[in-house]
C-alpha atoms as a PDB file:
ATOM      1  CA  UNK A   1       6.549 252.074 149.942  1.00  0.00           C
ATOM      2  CA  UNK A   2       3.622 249.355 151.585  1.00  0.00           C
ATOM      3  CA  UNK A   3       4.337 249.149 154.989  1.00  0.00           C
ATOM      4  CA  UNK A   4       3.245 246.419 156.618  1.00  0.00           C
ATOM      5  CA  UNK A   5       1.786 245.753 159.898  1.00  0.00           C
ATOM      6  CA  UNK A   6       1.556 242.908 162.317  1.00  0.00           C
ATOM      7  CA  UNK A   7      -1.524 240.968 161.973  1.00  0.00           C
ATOM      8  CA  UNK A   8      -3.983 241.073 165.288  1.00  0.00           C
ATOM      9  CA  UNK A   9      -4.774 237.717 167.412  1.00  0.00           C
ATOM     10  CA  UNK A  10      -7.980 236.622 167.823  1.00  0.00           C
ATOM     11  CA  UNK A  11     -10.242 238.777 169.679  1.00  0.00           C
ATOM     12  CA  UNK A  12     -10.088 237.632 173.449  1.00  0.00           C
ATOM     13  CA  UNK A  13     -13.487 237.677 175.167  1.00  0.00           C
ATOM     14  CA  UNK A  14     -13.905 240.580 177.970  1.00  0.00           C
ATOM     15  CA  UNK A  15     -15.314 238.462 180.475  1.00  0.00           C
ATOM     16  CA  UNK A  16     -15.687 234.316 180.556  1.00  0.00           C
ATOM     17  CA  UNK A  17     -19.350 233.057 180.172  1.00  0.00           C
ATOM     18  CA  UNK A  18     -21.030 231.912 183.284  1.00  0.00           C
ATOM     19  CA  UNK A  19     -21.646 228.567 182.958  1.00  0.00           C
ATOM     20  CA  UNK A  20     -25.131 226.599 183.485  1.00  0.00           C
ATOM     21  CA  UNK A  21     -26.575 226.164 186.386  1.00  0.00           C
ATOM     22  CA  UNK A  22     -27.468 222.520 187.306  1.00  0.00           C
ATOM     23  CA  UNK A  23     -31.108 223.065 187.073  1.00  0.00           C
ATOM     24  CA  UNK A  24     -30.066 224.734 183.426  1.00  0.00           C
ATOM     25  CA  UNK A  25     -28.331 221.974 182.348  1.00  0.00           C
ATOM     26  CA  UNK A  26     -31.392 219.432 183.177  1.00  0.00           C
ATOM     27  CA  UNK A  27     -33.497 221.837 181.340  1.00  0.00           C
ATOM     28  CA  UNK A  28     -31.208 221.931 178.272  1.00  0.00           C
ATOM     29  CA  UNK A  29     -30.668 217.522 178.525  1.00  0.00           C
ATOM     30  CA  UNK A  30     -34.749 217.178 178.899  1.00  0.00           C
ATOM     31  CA  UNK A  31     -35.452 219.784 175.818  1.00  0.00           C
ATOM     32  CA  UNK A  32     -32.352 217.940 173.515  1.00  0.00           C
ATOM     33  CA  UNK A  33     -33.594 214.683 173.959  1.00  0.00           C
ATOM     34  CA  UNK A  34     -37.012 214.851 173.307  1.00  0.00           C
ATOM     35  CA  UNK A  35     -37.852 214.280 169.341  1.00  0.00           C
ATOM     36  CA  UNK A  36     -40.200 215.402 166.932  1.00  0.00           C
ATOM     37  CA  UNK A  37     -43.422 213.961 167.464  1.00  0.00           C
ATOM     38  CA  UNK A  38     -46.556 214.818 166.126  1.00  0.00           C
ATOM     39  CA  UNK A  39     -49.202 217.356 167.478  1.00  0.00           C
ATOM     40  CA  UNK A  40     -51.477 215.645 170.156  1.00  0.00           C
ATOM     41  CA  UNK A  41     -55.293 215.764 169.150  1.00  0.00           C
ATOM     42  CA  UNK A  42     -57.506 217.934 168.308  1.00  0.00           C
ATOM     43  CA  UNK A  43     -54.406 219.464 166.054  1.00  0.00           C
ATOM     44  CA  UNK A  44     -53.860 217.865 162.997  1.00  0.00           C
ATOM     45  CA  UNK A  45     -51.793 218.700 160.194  1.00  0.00           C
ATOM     46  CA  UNK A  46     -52.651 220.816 157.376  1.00  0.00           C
ATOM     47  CA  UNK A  47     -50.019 219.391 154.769  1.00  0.00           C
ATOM     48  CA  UNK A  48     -48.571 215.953 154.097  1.00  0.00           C
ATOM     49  CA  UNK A  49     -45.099 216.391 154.401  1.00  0.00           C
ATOM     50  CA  UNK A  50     -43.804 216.894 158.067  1.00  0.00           C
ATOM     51  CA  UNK A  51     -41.967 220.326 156.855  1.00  0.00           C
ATOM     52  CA  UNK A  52     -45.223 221.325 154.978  1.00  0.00           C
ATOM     53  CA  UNK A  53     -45.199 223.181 152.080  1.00  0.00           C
ATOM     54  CA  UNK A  54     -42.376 224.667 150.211  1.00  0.00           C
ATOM     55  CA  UNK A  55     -42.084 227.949 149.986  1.00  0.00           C
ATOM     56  CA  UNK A  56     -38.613 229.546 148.750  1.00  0.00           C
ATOM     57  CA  UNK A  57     -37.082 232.731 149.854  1.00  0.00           C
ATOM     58  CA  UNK A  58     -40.019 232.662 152.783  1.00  0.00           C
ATOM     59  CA  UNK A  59     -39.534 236.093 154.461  1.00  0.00           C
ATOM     60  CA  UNK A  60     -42.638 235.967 157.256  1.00  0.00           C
ATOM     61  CA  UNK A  61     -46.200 235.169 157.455  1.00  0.00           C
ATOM     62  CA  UNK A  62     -49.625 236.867 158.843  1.00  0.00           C
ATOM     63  CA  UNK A  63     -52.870 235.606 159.831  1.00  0.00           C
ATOM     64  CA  UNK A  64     -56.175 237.169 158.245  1.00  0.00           C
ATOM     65  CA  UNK A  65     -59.659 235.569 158.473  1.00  0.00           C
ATOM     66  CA  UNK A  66     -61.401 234.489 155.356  1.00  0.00           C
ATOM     67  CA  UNK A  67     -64.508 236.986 154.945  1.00  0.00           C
ATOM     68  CA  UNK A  68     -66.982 233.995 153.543  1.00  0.00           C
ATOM     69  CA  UNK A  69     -65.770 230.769 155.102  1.00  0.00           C
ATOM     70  CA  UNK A  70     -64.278 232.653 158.495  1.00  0.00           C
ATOM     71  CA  UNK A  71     -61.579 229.952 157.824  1.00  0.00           C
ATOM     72  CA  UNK A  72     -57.853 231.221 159.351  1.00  0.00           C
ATOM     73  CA  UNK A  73     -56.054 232.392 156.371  1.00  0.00           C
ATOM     74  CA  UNK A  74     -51.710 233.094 156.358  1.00  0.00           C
ATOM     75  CA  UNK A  75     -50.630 235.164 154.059  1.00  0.00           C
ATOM     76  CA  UNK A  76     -47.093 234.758 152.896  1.00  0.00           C
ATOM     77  CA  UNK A  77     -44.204 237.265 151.647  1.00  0.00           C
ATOM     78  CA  UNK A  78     -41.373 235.706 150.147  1.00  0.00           C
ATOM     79  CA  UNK A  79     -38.106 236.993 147.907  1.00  0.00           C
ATOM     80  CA  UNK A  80     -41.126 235.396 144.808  1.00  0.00           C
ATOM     81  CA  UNK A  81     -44.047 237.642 145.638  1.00  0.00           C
ATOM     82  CA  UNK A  82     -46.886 236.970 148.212  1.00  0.00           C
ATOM     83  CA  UNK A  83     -49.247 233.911 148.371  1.00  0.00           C
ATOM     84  CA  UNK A  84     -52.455 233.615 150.805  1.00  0.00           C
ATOM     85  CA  UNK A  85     -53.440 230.015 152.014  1.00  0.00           C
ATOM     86  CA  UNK A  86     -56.324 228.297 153.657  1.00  0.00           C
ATOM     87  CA  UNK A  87     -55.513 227.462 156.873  1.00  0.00           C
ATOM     88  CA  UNK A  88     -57.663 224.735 157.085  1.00  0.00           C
ATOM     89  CA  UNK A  89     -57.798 223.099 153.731  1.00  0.00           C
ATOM     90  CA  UNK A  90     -54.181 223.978 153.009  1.00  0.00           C
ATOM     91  CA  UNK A  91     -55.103 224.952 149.358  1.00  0.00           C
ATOM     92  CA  UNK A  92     -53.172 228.083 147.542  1.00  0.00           C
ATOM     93  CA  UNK A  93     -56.231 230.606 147.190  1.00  0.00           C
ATOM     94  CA  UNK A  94     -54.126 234.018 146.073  1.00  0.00           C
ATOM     95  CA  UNK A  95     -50.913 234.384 144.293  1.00  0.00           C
ATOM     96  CA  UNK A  96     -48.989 238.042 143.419  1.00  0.00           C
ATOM     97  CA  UNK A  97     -45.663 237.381 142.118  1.00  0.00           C
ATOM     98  CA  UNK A  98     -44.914 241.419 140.940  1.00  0.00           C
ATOM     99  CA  UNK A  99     -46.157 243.195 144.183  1.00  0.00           C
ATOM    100  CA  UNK A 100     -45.641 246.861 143.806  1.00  0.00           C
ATOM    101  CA  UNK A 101     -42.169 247.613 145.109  1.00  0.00           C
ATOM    102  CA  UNK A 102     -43.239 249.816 147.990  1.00  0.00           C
ATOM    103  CA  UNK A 103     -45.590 247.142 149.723  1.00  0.00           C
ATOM    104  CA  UNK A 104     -43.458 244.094 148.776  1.00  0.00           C
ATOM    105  CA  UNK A 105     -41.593 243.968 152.167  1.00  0.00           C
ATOM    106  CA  UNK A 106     -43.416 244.694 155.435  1.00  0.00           C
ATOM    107  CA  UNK A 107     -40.296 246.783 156.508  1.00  0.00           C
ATOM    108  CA  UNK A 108     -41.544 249.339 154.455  1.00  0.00           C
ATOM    109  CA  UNK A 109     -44.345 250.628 157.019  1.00  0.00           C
ATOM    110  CA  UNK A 110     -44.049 251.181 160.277  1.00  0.00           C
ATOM    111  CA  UNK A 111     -46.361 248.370 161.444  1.00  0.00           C
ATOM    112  CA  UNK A 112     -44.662 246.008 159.314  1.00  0.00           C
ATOM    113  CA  UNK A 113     -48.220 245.012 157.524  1.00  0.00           C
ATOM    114  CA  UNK A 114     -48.498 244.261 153.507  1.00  0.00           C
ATOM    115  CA  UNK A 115     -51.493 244.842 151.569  1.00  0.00           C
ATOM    116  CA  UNK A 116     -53.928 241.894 151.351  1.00  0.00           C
ATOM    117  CA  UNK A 117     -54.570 239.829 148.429  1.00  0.00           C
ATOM    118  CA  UNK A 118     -57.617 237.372 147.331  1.00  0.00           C
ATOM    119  CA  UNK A 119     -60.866 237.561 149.084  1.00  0.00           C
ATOM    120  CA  UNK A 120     -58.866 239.940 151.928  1.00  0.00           C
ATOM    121  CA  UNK A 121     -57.790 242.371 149.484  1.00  0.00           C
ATOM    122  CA  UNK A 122     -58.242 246.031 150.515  1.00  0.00           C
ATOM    123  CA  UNK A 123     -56.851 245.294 153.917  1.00  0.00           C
ATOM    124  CA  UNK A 124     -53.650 244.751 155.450  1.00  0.00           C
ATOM    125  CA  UNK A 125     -51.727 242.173 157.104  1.00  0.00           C
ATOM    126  CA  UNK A 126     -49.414 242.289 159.733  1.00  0.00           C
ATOM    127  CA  UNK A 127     -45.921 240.155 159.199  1.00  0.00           C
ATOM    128  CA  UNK A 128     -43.933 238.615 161.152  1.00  0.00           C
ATOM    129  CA  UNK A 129     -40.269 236.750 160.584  1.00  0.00           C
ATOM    130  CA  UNK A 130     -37.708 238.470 159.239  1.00  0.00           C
ATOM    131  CA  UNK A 131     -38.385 242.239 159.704  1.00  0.00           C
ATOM    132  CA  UNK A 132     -39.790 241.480 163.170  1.00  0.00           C
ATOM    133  CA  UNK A 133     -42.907 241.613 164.356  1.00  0.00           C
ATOM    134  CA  UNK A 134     -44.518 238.715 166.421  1.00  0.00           C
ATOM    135  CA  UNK A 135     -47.525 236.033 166.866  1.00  0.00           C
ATOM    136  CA  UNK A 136     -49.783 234.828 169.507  1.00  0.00           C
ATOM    137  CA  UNK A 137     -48.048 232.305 172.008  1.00  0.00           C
ATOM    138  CA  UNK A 138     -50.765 231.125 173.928  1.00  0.00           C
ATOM    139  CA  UNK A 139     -54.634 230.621 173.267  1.00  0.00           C
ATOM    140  CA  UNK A 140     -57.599 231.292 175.502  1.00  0.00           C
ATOM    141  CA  UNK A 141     -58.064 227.545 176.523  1.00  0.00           C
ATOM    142  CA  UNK A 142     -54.536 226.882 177.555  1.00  0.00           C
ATOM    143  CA  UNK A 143     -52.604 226.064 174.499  1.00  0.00           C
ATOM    144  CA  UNK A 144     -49.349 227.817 174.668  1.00  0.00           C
ATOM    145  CA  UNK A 145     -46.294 227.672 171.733  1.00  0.00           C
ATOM    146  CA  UNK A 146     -42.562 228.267 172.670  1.00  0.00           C
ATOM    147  CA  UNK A 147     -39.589 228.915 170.457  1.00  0.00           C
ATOM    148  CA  UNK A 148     -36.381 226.968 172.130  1.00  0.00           C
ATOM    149  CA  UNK A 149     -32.627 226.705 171.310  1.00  0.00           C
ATOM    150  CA  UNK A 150     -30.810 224.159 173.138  1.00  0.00           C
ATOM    151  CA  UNK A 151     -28.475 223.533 170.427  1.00  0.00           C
ATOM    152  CA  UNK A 152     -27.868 227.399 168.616  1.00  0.00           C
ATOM    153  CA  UNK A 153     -28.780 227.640 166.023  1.00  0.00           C
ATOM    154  CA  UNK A 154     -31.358 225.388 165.184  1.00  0.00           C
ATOM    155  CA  UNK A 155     -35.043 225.945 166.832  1.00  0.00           C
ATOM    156  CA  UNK A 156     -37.316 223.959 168.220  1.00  0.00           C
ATOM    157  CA  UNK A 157     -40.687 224.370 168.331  1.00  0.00           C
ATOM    158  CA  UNK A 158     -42.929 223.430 171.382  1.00  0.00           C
ATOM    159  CA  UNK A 159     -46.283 222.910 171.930  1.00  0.00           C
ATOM    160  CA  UNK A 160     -47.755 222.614 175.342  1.00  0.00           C
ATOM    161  CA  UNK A 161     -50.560 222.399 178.151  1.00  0.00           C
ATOM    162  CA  UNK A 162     -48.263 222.356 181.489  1.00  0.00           C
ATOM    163  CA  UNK A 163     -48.543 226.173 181.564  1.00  0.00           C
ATOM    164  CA  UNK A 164     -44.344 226.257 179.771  1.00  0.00           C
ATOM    165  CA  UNK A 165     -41.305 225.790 180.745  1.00  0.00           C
ATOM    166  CA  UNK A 166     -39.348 224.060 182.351  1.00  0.00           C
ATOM    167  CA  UNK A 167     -41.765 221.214 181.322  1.00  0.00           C
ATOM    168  CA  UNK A 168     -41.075 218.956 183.896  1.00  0.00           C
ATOM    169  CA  UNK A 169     -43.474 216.287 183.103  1.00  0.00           C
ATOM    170  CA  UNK A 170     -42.790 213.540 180.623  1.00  0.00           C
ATOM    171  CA  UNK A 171     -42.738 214.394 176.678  1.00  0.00           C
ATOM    172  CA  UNK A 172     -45.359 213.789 174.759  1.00  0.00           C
ATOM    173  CA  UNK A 173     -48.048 213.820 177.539  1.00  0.00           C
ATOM    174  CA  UNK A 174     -48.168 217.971 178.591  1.00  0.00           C
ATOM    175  CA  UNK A 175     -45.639 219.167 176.112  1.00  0.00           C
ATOM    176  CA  UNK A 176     -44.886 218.330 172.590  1.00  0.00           C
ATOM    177  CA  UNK A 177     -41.815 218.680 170.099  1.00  0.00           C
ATOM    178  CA  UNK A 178     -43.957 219.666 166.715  1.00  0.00           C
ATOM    179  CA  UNK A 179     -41.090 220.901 164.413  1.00  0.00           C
ATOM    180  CA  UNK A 180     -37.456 221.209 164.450  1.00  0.00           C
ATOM    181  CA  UNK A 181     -35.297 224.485 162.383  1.00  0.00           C
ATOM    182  CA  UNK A 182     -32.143 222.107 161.941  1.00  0.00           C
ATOM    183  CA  UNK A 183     -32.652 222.340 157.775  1.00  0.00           C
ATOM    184  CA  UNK A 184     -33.421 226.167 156.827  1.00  0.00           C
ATOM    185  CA  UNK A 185     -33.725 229.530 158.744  1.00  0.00           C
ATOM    186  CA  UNK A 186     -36.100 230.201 161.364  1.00  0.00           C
ATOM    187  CA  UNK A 187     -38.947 233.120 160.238  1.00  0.00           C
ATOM    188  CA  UNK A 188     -41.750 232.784 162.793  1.00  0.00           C
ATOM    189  CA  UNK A 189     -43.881 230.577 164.882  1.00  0.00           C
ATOM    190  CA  UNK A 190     -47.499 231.288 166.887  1.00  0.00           C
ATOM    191  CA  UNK A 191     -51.449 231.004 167.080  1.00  0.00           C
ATOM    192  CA  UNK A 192     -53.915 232.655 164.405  1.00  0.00           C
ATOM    193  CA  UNK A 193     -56.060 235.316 166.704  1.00  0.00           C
ATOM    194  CA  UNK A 194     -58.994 232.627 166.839  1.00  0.00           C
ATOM    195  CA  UNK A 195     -56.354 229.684 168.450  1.00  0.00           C
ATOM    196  CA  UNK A 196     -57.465 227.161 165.766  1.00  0.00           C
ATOM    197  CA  UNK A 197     -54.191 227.348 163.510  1.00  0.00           C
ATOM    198  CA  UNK A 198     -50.197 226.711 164.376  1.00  0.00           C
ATOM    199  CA  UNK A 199     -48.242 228.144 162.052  1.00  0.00           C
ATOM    200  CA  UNK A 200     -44.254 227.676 162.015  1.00  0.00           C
ATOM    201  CA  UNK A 201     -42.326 229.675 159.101  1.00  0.00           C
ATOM    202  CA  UNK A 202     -38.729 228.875 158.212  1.00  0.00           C
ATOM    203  CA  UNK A 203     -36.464 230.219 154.958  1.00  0.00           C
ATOM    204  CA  UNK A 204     -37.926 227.426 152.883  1.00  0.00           C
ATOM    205  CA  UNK A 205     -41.465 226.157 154.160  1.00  0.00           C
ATOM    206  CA  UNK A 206     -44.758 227.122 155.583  1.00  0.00           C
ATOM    207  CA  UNK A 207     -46.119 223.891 158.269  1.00  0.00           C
ATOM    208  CA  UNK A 208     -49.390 224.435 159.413  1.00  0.00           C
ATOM    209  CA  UNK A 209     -51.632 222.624 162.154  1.00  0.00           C
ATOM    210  CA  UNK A 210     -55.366 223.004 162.624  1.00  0.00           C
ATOM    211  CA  UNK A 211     -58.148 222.009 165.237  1.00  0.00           C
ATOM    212  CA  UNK A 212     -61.003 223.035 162.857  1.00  0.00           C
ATOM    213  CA  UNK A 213     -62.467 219.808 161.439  1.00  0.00           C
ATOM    214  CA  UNK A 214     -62.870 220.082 157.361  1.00  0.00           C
ATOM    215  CA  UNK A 215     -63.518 217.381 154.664  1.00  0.00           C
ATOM    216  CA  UNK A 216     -60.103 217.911 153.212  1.00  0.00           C
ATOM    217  CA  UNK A 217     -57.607 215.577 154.692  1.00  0.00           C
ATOM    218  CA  UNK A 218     -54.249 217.528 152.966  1.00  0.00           C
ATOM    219  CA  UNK A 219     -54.063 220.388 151.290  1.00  0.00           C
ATOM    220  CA  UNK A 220     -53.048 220.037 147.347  1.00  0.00           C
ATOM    221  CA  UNK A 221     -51.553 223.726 146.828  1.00  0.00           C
ATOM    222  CA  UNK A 222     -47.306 224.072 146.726  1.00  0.00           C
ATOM    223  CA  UNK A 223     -46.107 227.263 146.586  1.00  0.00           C
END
């Protein structure tokens, strides 16, 4: 015979959340109301659209430098294989859609790194986004990148020169708004080692920004 039992409540919380502070709450107002704008000069964008370019099943990226060019390079691992772009042209230079199984993921090693591909094969590259791992936040002339999330659970991505937050100066003049994570996952934001390239990484796209003047306006590769 089923015997039946009587179904629980809703979990109650142990303690109530503290709520903001006033200077919290100002901090959370300024950071929600400022919108996307683009990246203040010398940074320029490395693909057309504002979300960059697609990439599907995006699982993190790397930085690597190009061994002929010394261009920044980002190497990309995705549920599709990996992919290796010019960071400063924004053109697709390496594709392996059947990586072996073992170096697929960077979860496999301990340093979370996948084997290089390309002109950087024979090395690795570290990962970050979905396994972990992390990027460079700040460069050596006072650039600095911040991950915010006024509004769980979609992130927004600053760029700045006021030294971070709270950003108390106007928007747009010290402190930017470059992308917003309200579409797709969040993987990964931060500097290449040199400080020339962003890079911002979500579930479905790769955006990149450069300071490194090239010919090449866009880039022309998808993914």
């Amino acid at each position: 015979m089923m015997k039946w039992t009587k179904k629980a409540g809703p979990a109650e919380p142990s303690e109530r959340e503290p709520e903001l502070s006033a200077y919290q709450r100002a901090m959370r107002n300024r950071l929600l109301a400022a919108p996307v704008v683009p990246a203040p000069e010398p940074w320029q964008p490395v693909f057309e659209s504002t979300y960059g370019v697609a990439v599907g099943g995006l699982l993190g990226i790397g930085f690597a430098t190009h061994p002929g060019s010394g261009h920044d390079l980002v190497m990309v691992v995705s549920s599709d294989g990996h992919g290796l772009f010019d960071a400063v042209t924004g053109d697709r230079i390496a594709r392996d859609r059947d990586p072996a199984p073992e170096d697929s993921t960077p979860d496999a090693v301990a340093d979370l790194s996948c084997p290089g591909l390309g002109p950087i094969a024979g090395s690795r590259v570290r990962i970050a986004g979905l396994f972990g791992g992390g990027m460079h936040t700040t460069t050596r002339d006072g650039w600095a990148l911040e991950v915010v999330t006024p509004a769980w659970p979609n992130e927004r991505v600053l760029l700045s020169r006021d030294g971070g937050l709270p950003h108390t100066g106007p928007h747009a003049e010290q402190w930017w708004h470059i992308f917003h994570s309200n579409y797709s996952t969040f993987r990964a934001a931060g500097f290449s080692p040199s400080g020339q390239t962003v890079a911002v990484a979500t579930s479905s796209d790769l955006a990149l920004w450069t300071r490194r003047p090239d010919d090449t306006v866009f880039g022309r590769a998808g993914a």
